[in-house]
Protein backbone atom coordinates (compact mmCIF):
# COMPACT_ATOMS: atom_id res chain seq x y z
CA UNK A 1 1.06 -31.04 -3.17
CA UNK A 2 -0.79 -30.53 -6.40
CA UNK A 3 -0.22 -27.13 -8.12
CA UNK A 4 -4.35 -26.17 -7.85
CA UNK A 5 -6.09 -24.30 -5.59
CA UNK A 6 -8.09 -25.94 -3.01
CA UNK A 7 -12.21 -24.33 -2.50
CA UNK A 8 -10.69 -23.05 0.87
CA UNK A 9 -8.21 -21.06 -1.24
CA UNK A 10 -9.89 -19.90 -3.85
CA UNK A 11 -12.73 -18.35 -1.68
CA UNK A 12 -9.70 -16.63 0.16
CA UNK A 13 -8.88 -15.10 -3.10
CA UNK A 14 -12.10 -14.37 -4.39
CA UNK A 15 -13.02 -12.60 -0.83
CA UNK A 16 -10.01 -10.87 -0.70
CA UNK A 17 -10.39 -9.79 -4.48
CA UNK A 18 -14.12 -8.38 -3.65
CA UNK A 19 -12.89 -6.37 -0.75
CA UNK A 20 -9.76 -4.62 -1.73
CA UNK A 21 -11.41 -3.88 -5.25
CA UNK A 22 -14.39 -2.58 -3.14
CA UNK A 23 -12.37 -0.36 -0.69
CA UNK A 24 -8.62 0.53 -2.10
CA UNK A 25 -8.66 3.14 -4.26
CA UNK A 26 -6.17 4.31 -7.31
CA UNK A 27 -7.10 8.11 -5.95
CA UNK A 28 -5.54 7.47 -2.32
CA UNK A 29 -2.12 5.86 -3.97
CA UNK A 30 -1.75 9.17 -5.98
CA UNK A 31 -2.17 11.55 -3.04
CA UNK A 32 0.53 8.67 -0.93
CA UNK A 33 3.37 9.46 -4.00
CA UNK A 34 3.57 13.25 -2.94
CA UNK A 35 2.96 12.72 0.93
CA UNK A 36 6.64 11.49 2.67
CA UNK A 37 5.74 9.49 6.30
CA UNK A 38 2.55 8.15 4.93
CA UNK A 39 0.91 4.61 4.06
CA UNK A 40 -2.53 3.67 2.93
CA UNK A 41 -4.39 2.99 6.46
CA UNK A 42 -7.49 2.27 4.97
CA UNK A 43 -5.43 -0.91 3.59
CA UNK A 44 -4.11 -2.30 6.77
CA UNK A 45 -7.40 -2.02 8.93
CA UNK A 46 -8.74 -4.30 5.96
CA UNK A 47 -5.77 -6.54 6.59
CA UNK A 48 -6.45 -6.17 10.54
CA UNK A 49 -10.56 -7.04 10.07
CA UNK A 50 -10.32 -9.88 7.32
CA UNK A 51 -7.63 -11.15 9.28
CA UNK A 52 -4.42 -11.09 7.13
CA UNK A 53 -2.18 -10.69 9.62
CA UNK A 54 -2.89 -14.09 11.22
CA UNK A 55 -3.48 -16.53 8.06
CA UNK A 56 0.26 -17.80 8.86
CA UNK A 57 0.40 -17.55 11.85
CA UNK A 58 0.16 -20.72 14.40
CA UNK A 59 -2.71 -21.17 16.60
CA UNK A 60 -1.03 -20.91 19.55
CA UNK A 61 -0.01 -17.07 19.06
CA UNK A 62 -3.31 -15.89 17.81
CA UNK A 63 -3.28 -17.31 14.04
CA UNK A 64 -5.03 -19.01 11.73
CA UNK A 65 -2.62 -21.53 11.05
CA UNK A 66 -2.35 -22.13 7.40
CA UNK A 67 0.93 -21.17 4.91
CA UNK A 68 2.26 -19.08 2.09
CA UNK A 69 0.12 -20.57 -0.19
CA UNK A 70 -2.77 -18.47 1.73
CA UNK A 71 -1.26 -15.20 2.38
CA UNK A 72 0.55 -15.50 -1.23
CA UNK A 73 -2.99 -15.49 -2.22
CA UNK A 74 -4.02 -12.46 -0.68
CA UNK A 75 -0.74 -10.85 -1.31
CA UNK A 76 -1.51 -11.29 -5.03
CA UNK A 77 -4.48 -9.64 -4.70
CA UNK A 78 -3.08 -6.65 -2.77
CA UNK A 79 -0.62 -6.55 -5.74
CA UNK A 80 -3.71 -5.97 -8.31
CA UNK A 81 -5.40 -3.53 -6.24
CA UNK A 82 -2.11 -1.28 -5.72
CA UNK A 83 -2.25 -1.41 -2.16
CA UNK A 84 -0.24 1.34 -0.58
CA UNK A 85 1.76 -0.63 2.64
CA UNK A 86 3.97 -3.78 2.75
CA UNK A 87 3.29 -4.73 6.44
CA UNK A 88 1.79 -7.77 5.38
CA UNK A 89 5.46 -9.10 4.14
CA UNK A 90 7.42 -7.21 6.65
CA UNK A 91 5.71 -8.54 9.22
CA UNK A 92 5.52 -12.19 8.48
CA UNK A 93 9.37 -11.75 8.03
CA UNK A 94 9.31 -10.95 11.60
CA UNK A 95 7.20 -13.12 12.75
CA UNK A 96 9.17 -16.09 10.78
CA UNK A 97 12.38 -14.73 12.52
CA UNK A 98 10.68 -14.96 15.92
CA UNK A 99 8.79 -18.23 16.20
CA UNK A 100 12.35 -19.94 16.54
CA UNK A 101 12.35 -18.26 20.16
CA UNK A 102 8.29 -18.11 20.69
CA UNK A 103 9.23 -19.87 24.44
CA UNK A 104 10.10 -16.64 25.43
CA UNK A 105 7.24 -14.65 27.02
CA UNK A 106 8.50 -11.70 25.54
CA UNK A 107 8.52 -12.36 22.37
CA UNK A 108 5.48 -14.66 22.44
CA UNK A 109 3.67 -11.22 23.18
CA UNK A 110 5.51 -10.01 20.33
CA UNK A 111 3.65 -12.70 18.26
CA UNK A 112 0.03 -12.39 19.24
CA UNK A 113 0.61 -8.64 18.47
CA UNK A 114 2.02 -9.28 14.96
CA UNK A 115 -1.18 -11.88 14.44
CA UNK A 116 -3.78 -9.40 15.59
CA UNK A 117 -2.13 -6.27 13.48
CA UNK A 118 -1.17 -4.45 16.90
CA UNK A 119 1.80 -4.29 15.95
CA UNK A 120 4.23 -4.08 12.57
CA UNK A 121 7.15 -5.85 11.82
CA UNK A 122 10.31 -4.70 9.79
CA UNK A 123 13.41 -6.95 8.51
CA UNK A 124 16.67 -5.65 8.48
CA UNK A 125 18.99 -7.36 7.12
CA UNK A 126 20.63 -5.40 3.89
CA UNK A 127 23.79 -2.88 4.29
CA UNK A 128 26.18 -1.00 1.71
CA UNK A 129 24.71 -2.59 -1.07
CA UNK A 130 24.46 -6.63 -0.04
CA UNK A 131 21.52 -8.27 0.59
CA UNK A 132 22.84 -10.22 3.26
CA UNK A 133 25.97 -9.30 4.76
CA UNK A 134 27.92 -11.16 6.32
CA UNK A 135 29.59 -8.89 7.99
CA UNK A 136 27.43 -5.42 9.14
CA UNK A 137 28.23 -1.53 10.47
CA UNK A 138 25.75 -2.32 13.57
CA UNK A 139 26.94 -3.88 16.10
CA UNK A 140 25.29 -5.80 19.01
CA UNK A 141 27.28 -6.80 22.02
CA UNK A 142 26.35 -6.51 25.33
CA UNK A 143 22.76 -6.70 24.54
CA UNK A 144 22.92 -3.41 23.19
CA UNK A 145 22.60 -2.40 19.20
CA UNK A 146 24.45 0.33 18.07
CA UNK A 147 25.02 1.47 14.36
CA UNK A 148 22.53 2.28 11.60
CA UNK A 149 20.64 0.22 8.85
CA UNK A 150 19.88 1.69 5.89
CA UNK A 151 16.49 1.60 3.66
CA UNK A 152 14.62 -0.40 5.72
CA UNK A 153 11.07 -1.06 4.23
CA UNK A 154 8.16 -0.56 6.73
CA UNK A 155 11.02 0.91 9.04
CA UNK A 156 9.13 4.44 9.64
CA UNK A 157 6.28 2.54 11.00
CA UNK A 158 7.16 -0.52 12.64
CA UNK A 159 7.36 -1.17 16.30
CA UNK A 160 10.14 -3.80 16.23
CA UNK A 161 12.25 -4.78 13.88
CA UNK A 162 14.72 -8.28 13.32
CA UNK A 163 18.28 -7.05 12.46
CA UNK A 164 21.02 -8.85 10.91
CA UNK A 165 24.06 -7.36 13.21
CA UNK A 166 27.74 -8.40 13.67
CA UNK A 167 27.99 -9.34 17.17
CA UNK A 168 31.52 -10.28 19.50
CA UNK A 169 31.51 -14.14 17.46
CA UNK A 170 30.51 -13.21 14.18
CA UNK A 171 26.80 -12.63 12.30
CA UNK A 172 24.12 -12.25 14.97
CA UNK A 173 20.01 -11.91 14.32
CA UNK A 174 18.59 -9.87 16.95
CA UNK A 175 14.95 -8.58 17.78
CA UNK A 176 14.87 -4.90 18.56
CA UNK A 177 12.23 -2.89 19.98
CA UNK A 178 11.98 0.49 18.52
CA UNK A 179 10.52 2.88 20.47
CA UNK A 180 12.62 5.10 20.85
CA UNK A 181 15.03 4.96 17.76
CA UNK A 182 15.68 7.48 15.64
CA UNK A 183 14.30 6.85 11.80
CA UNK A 184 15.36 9.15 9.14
CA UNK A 185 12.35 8.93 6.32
CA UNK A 186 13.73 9.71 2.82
CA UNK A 187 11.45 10.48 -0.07
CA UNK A 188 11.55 7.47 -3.00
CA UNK A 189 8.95 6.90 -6.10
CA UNK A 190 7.21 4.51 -3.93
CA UNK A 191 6.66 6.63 -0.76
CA UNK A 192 3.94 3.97 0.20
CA UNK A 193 6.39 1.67 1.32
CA UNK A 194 7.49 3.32 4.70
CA UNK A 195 11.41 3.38 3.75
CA UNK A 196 13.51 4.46 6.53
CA UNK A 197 16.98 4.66 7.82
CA UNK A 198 17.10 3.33 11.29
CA UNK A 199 19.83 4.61 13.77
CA UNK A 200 19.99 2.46 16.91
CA UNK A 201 22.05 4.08 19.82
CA UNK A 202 23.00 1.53 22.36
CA UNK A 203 19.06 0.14 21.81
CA UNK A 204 18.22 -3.04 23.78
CA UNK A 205 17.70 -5.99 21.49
CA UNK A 206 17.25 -9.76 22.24
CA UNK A 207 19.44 -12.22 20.36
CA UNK A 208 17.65 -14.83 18.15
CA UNK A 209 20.45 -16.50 16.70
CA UNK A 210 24.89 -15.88 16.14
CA UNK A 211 27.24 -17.51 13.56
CA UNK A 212 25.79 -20.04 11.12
CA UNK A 213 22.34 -20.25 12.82
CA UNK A 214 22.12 -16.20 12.46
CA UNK A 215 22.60 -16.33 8.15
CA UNK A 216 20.65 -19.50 7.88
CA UNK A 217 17.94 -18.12 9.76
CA UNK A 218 17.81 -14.49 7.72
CA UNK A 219 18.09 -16.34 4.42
CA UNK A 220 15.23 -18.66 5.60
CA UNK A 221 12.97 -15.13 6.27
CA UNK A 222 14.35 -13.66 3.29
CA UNK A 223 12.89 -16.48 1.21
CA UNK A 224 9.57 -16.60 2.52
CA UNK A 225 9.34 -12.84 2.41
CA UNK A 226 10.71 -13.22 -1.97
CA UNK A 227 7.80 -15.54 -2.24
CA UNK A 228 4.87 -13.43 -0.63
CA UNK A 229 6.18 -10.43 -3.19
CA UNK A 230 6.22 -12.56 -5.78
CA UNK A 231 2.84 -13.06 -5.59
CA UNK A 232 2.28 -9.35 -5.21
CA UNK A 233 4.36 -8.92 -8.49
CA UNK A 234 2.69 -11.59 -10.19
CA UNK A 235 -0.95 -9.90 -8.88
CA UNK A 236 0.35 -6.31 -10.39
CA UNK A 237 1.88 -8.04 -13.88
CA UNK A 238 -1.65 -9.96 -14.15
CA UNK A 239 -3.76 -6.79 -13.71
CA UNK A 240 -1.43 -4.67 -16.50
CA UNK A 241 -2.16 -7.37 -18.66
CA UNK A 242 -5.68 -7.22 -18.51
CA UNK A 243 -5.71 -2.94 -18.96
CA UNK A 244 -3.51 -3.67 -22.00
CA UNK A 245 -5.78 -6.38 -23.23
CA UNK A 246 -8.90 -3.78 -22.33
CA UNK A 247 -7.27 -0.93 -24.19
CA UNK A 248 -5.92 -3.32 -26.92
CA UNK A 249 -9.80 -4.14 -27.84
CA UNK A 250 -11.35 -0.21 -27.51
CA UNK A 251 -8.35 1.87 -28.93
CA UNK A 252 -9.18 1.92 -32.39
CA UNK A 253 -6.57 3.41 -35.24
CA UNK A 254 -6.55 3.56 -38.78
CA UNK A 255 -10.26 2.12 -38.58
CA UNK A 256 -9.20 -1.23 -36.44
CA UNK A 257 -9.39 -2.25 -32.79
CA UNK A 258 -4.69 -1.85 -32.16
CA UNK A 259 -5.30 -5.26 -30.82
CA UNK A 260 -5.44 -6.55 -34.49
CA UNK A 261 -2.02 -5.21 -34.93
CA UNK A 262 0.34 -7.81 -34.69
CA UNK A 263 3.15 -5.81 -32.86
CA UNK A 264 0.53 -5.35 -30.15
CA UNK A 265 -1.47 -8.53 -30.15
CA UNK A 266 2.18 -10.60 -29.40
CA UNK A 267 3.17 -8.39 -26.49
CA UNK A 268 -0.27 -9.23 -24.94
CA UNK A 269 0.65 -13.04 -25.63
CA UNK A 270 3.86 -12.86 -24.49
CA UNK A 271 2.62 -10.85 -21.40
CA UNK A 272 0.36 -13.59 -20.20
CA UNK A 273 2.80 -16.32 -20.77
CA UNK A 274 5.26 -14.70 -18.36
CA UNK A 275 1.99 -13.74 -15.92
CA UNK A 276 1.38 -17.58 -16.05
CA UNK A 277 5.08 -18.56 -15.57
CA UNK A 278 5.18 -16.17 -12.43
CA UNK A 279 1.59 -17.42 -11.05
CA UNK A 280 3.20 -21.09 -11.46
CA UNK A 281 6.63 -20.26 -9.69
CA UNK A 282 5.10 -18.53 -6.85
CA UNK A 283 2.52 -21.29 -6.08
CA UNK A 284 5.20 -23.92 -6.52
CA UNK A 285 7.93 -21.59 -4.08
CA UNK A 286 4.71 -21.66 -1.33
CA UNK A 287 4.60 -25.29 -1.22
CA UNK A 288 7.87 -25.84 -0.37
CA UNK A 289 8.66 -24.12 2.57
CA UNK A 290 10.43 -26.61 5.00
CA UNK A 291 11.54 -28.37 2.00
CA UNK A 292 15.25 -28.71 0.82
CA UNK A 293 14.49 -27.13 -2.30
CA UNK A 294 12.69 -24.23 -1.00
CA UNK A 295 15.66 -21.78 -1.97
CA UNK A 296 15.81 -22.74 -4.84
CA UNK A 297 12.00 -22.59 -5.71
CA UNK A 298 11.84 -18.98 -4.05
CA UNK A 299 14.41 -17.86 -6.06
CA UNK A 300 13.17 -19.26 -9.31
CA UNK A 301 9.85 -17.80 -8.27
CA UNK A 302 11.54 -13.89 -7.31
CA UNK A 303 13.20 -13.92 -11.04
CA UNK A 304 10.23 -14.93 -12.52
CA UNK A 305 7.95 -12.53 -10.92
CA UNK A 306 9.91 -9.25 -11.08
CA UNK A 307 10.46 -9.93 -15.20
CA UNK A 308 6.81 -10.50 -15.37
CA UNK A 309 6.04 -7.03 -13.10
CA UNK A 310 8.47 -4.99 -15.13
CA UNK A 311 7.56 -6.32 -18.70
CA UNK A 312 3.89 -5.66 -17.97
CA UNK A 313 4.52 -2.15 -16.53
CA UNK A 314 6.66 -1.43 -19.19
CA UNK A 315 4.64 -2.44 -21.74
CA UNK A 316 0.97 -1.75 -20.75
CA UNK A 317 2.12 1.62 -20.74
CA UNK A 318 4.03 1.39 -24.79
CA UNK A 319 0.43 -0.18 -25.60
CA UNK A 320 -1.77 2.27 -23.81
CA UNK A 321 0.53 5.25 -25.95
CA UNK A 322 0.75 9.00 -24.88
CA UNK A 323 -2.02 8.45 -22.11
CA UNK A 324 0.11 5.99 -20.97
CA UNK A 325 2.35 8.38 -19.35
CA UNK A 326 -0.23 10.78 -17.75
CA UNK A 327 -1.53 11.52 -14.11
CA UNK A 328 -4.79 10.07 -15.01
CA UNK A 329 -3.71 7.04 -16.50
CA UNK A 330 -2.31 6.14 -13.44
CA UNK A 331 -0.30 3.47 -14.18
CA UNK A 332 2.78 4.89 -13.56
CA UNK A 333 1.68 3.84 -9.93
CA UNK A 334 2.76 -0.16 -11.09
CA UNK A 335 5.91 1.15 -12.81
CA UNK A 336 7.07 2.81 -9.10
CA UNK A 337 5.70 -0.24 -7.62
CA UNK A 338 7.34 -2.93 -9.94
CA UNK A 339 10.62 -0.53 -9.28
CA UNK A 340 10.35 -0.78 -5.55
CA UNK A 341 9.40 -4.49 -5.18
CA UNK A 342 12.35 -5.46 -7.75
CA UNK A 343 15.29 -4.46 -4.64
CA UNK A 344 12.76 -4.90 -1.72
CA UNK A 345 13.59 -8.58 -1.08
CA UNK A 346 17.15 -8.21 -2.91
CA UNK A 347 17.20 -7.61 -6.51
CA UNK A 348 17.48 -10.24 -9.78
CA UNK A 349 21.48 -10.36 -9.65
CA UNK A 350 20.90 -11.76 -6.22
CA UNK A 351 18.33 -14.19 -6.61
CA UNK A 352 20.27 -15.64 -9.53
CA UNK A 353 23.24 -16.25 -7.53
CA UNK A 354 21.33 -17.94 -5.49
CA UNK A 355 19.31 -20.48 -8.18
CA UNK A 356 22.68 -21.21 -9.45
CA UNK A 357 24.25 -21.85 -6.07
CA UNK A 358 21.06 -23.95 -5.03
CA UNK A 359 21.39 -25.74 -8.54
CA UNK A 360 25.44 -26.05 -7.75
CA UNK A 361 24.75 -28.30 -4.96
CA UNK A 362 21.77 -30.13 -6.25
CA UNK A 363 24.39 -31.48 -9.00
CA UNK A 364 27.55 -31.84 -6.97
């Protein structure tokens, strides 16, 4: 597939642009930092109506049928606009997780409620400090879960959630219901993103996969999950660019626009080089999925993305100077956000192992 954008994907990202610039507002994500339990509803019922939820979905479950290259488009948008809930990624995780079992009426249902929004999906998969264990503190044996997973984005509001468990033969991916769990919310800097500890007491769950299937499978999710927030990364880097570009050509000192200055002139450069880089990574990780280089392309893509997102956040707010740092400036907002997205889908140490393991066996 050529890297360009087809005119069916570029009006999805000019609509979506026009609409979340329209409706989401910077005033909403400030009130969401000092409110714990809360996400920006006025975000998902745009996701629900434009019809978000189903772009990836297949046909047959109430989608729309296209890829990551789609959603990755919107999701780079909702990374712009600062938009205050990561449903969008959690539950395509799910859904991903799911579709290997969509034979099931149960879980069928399960996926034409994900599609339409009904419902949200959570992944989770990461435990004392791995991204992917390989061996976990909840168990799952008798079609039971018991145990508890910590940090689980979207896990104070989602109705079912795909855990990576250690059942009685080894690794096992399960699908768990969770009405009626127990979820301990914990305020972070990014209280948008629905973090919760989930404690499952003897909870029914479904298995999806055990052994080798189960960590091939939540790598697979984990991958295509990277890639959607690296477009949301690359969509918040792009935007701090521009407000340092903006502020670069107003803020005069000493008599001369500070963009003239060379010290801030080269961080813009250098800024949209890496905004570029990430843009190209992301689109290239999309239009791989099902390919045996996908890994490796996601991962490239998640390293690129969250050094964009942090160098912009970082330095938009050097360049914008003391209002940089205040209320009103309000782009401390990206700063918690590139934070939070950097360890949402595993953090840079872990996506490098992976390139190099990827790039170990492309060579061998």
């Amino acid at each position: 597939m050529s890297l360009l954008y087809d005119d069916g994907q570029l009006a999805i990202a000019s609509e979506s642009r026009r609409v979340l610039e329209a409706k989401v507002s910077l005033e909403a994500q400030l009130l969401l930092l000092e409110t714990q339990g809360a996400y920006d509803t006025a975000f998902w019922a745009i996701a629900r109506e434009q019809g978000w939820t189903a772009l990836a979905m297949p046909e047959r479950h109430g989608g729309i049928d296209l890829g990551l290259v789609e959603l990755g488009l919107v999701a780079l948008q909702a990374g712009r606009s600062l938009s205050g809930a990561p449903f969008v990624t959690t539950s395509y995780g799910a859904a991903a997780a799911l579709l290997t079992h969509d034979h099931d009426p149960a879980i069928a249902e399960w996926l034409r409620r994900l599609a339409s929004g009904a419902a949200i999906g959570a992944v989770a998969f990461a435990e004392r400090g791995a991204t992917l264990p390989l061996s976990s503190a909840v168990r799952f044996s008798g079609g039971r879960l018991s145990g508890t997973k910590p940090a689980v984005c979207a896990g104070l509001h989602a109705d079912l959630a795909v855990v990576l468990a250690c059942g009685d033969h080894g690794p096992a991916l399960v699908l768990a219901p969770l009405e009626g769990v127990t979820r301990e919310a914990f305020d972070t800097f990014d209280n948008s993103r629905g973090t919760a500890h989930l404690l499952f007491a003897d909870t029914p769950a479904t298995s999806l996969a055990h052994g080798d299937a189960a960590i091939a499978t939540a790598m697979k999710v984990l991958a295509e999950q990277a890639v959607i927030v690296a477009h949301e990364q690359t969509g918040g880097a792009e935007r701090l660019m521009e407000l340092a570009r903006d502020h670069a050509n107003t803020r005069h000192a000493f008599g001369s626009p500070i963009g003239a200055f060379q010290s801030v002139k080269h961080r813009i450069a250098e800024l949209y080089g890496l905004v570029e880089l990430a843009r190209a990574s992301a689109l290239h990780a999309a239009t791989r999925v099902g390919q045996a280089d996908f890994l490796k392309a996601a991962a490239a893509a998640r390293i690129s993305a969250t050094e964009a997102y942090d160098t912009a956040a970082r330095d938009c707010i050097q360049i914008h100077g003391g209002i940089g740092v205040t209320w009103e400036g309000a782009l401390h907002l990206h700063m918690r956000r590139a934070r939070s997205l950097a360890i949402e889908q595993g953090n840079s140490l872990f996506w490098e192992d992976v390139l190099v393991n990827e790039m170990t066996k492309a060579a061998a």
